[in-house]
N, C-alpha and C. Protein backbone atom coordinates (compact mmCIF):
# COMPACT_ATOMS: atom_id res chain seq x y z
N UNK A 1 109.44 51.15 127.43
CA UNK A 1 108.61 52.07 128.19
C UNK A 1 109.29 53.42 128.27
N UNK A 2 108.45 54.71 128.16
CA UNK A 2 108.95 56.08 129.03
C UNK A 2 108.29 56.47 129.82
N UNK A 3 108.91 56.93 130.37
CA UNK A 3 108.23 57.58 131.27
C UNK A 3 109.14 57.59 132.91
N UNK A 4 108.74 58.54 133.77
CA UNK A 4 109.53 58.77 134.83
C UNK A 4 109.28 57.29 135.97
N UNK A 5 110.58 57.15 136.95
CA UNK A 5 110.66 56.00 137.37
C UNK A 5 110.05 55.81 138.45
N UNK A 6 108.91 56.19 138.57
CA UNK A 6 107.50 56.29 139.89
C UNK A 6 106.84 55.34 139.91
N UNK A 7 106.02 55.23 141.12
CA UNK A 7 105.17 54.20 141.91
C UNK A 7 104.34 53.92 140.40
N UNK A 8 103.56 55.36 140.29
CA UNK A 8 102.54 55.74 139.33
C UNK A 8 102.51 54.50 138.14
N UNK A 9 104.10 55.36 137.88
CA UNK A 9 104.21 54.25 135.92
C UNK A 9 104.49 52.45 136.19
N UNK A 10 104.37 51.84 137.27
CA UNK A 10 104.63 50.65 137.37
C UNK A 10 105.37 50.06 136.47
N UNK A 11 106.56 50.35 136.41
CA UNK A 11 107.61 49.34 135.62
C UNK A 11 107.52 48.05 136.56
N UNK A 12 107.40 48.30 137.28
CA UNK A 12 107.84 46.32 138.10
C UNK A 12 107.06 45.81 137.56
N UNK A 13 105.60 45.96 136.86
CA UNK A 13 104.88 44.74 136.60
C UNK A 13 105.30 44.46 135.16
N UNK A 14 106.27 45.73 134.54
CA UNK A 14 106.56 44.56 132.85
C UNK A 14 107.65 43.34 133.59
N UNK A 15 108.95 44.07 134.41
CA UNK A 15 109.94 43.25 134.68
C UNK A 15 109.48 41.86 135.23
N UNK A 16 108.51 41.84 136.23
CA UNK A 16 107.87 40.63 136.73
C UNK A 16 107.45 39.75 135.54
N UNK A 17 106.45 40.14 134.66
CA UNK A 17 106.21 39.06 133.72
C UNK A 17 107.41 39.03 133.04
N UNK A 18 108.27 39.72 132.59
CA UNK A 18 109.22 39.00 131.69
C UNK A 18 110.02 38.39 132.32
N UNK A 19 109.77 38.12 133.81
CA UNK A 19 110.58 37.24 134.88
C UNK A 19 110.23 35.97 134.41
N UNK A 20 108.40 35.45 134.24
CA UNK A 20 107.98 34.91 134.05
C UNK A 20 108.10 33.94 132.41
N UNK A 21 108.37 34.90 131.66
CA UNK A 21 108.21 34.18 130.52
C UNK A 21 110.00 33.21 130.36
N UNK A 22 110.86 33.72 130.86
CA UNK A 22 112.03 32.83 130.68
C UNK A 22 112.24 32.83 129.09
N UNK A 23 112.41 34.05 128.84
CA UNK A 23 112.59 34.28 126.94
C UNK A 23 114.24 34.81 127.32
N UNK A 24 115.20 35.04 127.27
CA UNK A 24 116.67 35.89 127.17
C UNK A 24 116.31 36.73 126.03
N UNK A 25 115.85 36.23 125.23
CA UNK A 25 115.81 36.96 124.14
C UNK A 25 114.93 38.72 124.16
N UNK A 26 114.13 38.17 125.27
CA UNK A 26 113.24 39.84 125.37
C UNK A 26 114.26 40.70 126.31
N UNK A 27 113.99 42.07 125.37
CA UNK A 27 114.57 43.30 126.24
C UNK A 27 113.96 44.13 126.52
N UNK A 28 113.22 44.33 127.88
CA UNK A 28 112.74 45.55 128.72
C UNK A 28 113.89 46.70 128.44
N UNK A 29 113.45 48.10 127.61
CA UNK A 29 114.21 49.44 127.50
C UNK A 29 113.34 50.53 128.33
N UNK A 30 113.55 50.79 129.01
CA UNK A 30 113.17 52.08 130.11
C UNK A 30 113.93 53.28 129.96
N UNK A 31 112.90 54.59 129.05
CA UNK A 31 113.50 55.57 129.18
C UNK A 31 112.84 56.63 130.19
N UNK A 32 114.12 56.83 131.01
CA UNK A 32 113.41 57.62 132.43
C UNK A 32 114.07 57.59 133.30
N UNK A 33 114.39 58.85 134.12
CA UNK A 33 114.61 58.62 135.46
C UNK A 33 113.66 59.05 136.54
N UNK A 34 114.14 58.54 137.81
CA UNK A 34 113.51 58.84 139.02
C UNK A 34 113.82 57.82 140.16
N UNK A 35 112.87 58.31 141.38
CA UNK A 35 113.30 57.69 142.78
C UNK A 35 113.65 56.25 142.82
N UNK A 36 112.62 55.50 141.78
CA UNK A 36 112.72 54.08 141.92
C UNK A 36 113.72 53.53 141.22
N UNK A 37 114.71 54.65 140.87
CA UNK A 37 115.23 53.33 139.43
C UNK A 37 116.28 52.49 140.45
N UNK A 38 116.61 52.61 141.49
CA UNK A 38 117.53 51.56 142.29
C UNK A 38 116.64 50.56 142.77
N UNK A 39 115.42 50.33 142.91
CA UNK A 39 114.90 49.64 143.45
C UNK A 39 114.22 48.61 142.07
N UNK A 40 114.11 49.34 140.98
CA UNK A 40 113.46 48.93 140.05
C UNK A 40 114.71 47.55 139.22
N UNK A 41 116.16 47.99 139.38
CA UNK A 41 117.27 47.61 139.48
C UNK A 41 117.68 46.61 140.17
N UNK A 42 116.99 46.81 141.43
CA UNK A 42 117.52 45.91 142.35
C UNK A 42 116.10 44.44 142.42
N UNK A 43 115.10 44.83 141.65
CA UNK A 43 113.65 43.72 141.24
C UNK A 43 114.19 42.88 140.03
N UNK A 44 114.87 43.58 139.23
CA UNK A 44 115.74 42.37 137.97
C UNK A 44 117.10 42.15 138.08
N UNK A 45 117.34 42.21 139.02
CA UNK A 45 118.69 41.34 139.91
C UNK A 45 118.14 40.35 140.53
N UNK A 46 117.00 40.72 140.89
CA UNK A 46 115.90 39.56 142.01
C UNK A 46 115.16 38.40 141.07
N UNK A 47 114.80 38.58 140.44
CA UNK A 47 114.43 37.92 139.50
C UNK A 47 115.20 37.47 138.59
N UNK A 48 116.43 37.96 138.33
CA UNK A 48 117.23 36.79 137.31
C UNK A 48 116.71 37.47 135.85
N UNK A 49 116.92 38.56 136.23
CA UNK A 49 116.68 39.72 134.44
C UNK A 49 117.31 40.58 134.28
N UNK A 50 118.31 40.85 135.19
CA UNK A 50 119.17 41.70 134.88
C UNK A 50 119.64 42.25 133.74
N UNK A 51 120.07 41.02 132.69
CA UNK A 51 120.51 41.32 131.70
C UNK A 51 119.52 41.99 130.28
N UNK A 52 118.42 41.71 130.87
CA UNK A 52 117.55 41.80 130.42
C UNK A 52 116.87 43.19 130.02
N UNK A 53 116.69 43.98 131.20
CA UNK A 53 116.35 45.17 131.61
C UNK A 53 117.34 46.07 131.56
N UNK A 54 116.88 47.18 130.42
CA UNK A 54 118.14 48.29 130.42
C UNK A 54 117.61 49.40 130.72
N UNK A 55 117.93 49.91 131.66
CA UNK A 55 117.92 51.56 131.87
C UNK A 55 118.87 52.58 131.06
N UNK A 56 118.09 53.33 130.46
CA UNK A 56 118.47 54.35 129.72
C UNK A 56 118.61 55.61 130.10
N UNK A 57 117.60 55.93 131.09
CA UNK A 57 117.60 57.40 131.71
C UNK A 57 116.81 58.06 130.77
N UNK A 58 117.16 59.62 130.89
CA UNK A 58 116.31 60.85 130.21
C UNK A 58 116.96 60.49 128.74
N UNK A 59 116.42 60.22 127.90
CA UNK A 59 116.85 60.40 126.41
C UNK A 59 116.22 61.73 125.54
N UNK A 60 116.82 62.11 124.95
CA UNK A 60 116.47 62.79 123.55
C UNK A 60 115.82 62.21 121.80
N UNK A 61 116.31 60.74 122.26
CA UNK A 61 116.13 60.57 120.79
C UNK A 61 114.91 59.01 121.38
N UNK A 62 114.00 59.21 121.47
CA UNK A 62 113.02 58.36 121.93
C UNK A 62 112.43 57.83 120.48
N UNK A 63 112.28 58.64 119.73
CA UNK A 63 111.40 58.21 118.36
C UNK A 63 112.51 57.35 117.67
N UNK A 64 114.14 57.90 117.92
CA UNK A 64 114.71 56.58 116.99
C UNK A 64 114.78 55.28 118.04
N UNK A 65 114.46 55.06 119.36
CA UNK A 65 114.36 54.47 119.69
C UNK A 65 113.07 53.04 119.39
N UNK A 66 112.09 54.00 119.99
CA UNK A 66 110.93 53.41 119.16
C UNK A 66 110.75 52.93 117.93
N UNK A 67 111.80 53.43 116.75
CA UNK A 67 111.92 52.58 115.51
C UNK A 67 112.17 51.61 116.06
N UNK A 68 113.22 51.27 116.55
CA UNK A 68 113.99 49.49 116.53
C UNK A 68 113.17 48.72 117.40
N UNK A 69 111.94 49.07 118.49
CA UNK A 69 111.24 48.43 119.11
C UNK A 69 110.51 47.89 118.64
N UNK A 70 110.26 46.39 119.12
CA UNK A 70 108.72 45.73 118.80
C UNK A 70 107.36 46.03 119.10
N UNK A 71 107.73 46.43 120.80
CA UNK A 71 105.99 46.66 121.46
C UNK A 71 106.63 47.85 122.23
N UNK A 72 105.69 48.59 122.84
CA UNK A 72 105.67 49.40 123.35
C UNK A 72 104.56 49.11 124.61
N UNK A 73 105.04 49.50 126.04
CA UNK A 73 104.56 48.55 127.02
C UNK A 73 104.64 49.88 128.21
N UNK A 74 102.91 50.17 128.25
CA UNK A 74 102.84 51.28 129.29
C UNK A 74 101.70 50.79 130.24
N UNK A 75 102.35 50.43 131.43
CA UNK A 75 101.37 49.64 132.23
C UNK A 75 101.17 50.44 133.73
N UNK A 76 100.70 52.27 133.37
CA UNK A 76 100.34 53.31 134.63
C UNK A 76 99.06 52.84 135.42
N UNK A 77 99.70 53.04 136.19
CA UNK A 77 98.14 53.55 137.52
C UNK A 77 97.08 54.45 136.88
N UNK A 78 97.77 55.03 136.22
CA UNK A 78 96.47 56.68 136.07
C UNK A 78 97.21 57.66 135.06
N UNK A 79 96.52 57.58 134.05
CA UNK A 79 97.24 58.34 133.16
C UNK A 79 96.24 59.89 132.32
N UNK A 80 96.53 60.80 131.72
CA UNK A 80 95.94 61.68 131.00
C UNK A 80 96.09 61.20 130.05
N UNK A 81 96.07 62.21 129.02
CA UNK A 81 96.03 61.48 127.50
C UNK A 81 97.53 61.49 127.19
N UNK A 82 98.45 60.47 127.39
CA UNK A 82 99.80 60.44 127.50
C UNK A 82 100.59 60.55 126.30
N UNK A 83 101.21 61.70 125.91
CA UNK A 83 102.16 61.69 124.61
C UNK A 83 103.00 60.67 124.81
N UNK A 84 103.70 60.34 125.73
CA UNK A 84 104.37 59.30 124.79
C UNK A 84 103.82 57.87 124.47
N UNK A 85 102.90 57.93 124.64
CA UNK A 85 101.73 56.48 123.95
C UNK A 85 101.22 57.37 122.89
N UNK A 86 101.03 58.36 122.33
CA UNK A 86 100.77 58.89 121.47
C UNK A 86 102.01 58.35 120.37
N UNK A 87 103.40 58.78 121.07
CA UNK A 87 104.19 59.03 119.95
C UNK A 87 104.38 57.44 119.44
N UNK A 88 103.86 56.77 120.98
CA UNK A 88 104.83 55.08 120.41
C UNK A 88 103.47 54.71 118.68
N UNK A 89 102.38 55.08 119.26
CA UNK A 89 101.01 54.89 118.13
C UNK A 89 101.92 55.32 116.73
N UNK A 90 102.05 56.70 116.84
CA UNK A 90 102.92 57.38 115.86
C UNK A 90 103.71 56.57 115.22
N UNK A 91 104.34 55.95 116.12
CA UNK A 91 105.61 55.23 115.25
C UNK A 91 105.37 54.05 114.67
N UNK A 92 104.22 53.46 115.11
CA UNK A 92 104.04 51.98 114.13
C UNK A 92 103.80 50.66 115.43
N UNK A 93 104.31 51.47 116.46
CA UNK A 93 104.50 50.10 117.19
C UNK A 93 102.87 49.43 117.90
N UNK A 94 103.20 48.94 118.34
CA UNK A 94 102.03 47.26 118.88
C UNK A 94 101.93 48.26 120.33
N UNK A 95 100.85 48.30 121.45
CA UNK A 95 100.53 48.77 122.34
C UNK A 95 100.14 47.56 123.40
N UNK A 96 100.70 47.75 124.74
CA UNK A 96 100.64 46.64 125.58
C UNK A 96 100.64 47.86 126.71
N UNK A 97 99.16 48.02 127.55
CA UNK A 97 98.85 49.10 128.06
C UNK A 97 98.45 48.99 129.22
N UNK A 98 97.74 49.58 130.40
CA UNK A 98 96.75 49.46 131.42
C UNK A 98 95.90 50.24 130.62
N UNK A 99 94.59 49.57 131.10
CA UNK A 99 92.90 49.32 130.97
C UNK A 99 92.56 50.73 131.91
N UNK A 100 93.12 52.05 131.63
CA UNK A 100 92.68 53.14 132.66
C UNK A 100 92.21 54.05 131.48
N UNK A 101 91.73 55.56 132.22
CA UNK A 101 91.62 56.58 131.37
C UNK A 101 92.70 57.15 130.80
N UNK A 102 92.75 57.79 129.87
CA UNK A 102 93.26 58.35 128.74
C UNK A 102 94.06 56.97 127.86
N UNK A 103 94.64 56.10 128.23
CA UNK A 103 95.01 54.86 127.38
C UNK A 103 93.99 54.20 126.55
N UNK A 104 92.76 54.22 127.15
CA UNK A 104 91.46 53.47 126.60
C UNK A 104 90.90 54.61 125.70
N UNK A 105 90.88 55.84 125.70
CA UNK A 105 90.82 56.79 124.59
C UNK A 105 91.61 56.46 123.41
N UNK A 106 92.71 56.25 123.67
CA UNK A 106 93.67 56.04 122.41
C UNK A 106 93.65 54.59 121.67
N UNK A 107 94.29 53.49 122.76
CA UNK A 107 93.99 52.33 122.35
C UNK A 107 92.81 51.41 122.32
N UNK A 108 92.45 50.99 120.77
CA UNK A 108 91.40 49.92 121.13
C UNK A 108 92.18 48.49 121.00
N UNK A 109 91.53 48.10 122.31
CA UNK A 109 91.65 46.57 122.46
C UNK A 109 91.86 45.68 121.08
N UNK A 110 92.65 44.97 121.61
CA UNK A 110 92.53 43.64 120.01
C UNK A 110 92.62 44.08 119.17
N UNK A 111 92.91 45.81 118.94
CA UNK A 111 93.43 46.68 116.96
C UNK A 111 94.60 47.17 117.40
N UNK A 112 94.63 47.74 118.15
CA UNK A 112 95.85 48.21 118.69
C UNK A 112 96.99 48.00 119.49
N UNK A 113 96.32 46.59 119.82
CA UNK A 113 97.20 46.41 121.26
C UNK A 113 96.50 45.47 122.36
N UNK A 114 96.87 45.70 123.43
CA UNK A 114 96.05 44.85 124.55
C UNK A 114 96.10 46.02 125.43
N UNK A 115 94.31 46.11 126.33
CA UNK A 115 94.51 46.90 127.51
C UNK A 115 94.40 45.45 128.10
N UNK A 116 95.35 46.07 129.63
CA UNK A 116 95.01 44.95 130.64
C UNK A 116 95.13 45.52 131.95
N UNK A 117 94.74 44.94 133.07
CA UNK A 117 94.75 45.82 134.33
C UNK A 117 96.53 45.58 134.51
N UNK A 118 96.48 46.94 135.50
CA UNK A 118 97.82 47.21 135.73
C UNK A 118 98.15 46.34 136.57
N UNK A 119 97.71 45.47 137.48
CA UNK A 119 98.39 44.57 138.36
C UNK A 119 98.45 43.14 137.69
N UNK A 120 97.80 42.88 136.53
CA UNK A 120 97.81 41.60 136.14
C UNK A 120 98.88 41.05 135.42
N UNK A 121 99.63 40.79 136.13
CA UNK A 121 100.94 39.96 135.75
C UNK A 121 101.07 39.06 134.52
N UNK A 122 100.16 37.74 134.84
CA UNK A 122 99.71 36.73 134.17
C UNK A 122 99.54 37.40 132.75
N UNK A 123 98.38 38.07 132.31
CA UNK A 123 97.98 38.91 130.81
C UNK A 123 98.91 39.53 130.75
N UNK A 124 99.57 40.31 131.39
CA UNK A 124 100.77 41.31 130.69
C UNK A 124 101.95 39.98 129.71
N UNK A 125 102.38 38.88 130.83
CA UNK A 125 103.09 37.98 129.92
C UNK A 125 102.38 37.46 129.01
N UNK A 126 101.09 37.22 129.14
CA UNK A 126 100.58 36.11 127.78
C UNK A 126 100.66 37.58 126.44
N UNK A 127 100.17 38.61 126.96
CA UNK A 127 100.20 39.38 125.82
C UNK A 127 101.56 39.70 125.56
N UNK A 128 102.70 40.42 126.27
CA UNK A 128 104.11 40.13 125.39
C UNK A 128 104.65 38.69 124.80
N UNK A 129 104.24 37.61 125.39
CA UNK A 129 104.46 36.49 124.31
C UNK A 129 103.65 36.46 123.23
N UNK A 130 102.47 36.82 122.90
CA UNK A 130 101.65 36.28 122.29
C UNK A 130 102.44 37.78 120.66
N UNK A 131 102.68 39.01 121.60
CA UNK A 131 103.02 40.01 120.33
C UNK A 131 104.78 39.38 120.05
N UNK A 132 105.48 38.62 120.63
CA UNK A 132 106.85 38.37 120.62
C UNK A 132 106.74 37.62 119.44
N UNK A 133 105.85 36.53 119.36
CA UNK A 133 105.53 35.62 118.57
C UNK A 133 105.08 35.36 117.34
N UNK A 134 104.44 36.22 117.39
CA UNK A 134 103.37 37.00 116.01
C UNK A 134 103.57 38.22 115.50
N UNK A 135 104.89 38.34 114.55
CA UNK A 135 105.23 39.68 113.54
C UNK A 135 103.54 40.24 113.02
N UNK A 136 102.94 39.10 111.97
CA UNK A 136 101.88 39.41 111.34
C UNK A 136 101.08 40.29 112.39
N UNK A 137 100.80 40.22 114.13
CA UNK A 137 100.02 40.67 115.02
C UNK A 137 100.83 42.24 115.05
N UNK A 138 101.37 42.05 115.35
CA UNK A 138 102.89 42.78 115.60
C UNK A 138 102.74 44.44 114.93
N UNK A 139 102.31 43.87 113.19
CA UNK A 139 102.10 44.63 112.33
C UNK A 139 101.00 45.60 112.08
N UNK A 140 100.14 44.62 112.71
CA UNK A 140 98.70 44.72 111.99
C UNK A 140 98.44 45.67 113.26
N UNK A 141 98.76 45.52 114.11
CA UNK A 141 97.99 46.66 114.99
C UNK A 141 99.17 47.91 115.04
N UNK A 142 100.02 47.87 114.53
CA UNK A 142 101.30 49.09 114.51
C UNK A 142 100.08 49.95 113.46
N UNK A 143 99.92 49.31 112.61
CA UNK A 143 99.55 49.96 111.28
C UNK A 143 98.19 50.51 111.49
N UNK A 144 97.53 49.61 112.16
CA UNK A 144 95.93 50.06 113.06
C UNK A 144 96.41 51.75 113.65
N UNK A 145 97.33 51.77 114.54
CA UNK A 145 97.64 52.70 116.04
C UNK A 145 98.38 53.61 114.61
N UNK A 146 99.06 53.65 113.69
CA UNK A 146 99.62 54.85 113.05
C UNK A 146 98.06 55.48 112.27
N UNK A 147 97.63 54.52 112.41
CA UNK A 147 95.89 55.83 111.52
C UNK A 147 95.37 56.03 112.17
N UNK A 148 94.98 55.56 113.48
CA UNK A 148 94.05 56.11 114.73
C UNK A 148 94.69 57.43 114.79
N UNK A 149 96.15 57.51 115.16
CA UNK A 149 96.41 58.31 115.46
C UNK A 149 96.33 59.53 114.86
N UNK A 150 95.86 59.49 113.70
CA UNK A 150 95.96 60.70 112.56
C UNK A 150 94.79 61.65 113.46
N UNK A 151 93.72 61.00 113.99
CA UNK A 151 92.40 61.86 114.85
C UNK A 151 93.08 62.82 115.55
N UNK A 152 94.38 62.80 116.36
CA UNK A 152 95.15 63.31 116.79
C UNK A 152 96.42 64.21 116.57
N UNK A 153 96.18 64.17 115.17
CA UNK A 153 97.13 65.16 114.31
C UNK A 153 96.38 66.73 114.65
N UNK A 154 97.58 67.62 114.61
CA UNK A 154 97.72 69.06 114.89
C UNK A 154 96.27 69.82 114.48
N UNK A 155 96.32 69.37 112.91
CA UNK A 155 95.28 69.57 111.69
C UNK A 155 93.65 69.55 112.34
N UNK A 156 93.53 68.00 112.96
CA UNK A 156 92.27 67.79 113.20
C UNK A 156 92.17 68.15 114.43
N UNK A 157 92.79 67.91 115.38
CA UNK A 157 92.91 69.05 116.42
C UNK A 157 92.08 70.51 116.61
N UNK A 158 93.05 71.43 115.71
CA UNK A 158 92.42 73.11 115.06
C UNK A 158 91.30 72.97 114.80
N UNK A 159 91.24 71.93 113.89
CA UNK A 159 89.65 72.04 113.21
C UNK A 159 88.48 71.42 114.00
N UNK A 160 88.96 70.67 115.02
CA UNK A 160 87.61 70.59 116.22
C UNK A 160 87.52 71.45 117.36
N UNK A 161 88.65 72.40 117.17
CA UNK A 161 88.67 73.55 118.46
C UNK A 161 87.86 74.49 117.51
N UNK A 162 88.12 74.82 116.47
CA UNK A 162 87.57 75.57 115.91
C UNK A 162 86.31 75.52 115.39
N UNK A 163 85.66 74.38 115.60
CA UNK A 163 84.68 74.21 115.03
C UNK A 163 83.17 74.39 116.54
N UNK A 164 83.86 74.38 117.53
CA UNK A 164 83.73 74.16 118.88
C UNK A 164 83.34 75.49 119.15
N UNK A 165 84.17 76.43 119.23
CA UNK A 165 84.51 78.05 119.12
C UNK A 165 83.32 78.66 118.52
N UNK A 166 83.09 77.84 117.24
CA UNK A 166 82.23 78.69 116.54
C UNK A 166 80.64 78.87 116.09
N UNK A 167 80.58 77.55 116.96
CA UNK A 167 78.81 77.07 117.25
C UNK A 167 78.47 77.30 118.45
């Protein structure tokens, strides 16, 4: 996940399900700071994930990050049209989202990813097991979310402002 460490971006509900799934093997990466990260800290100490959950803070290099990731897991209250779910699309990766505005612009369900409501615990784990499990899934919607995203390139951008402008 990025994003700053607020009520808003609900990190507790990835840490909770991956409380749930009892995998060691999964690693929650959080790039971000803010008010919650002691408390967010002190929820996978509580749960027995400590090891699990790494805080990173403010990074610079997010895109080489996002290479080595499997899923990419943004589960906000309320979002705009969020670059960095843009960039994770960009990069190839699998989308594990909340079911709000501007996420449901970008991601479609079942091609891209899973929307799910932000409080639903239960679906957030079945869907990180279900993408943990399944490379072939894994793939197929990385590769879906890197051509969606092209609608969103600079290029097509200009050319619908401009085309907007001029009718």
């Amino acid at each position: 996940s990025v994003g700053e460490l607020n009520k808003n971006k609900n990190h507790q509900v990835i840490i909770r399900a991956i409380s749930r799934l009892k995998n060691q093997e999964i690693k929650y990466v959080l790039c971000g700071q803010g008010p919650l990260e002691n408390e967010l800290r002190e929820l996978a100490k509580e749960l027995d994930v400590e090891n699990q959950v790494k805080f990173l803070g403010f990074r610079r290099d997010v895109a080489e990050l996002m290479n080595i990731a499997d899923l990419f897991a943004f589960p906000s209250y309320r979002e705009g049209l969020s670059l960095s779910l843009m960039e994770a699309m960009a990069s190839g990766l699998p989308v594990l989202c909340s079911n709000i505005r501007g996420n449901t612009d970008l991601i479609e369900d079942g091609k891209g990813g899973f929307l799910v409501e932000s409080t639903d615990i239960e679906s957030i784990a079945k869907y990180i097991s279900e993408m943990i499990s399944d490379s072939g899934l894994r793939n197929e919607c990385g590769r879906f979310n890197v051509n969606r995203i092209k609608n969103y390139s600079i290029n097509n951008v200009l050319s619908k402002m401009k085309e907007i402008y001029l009718n």
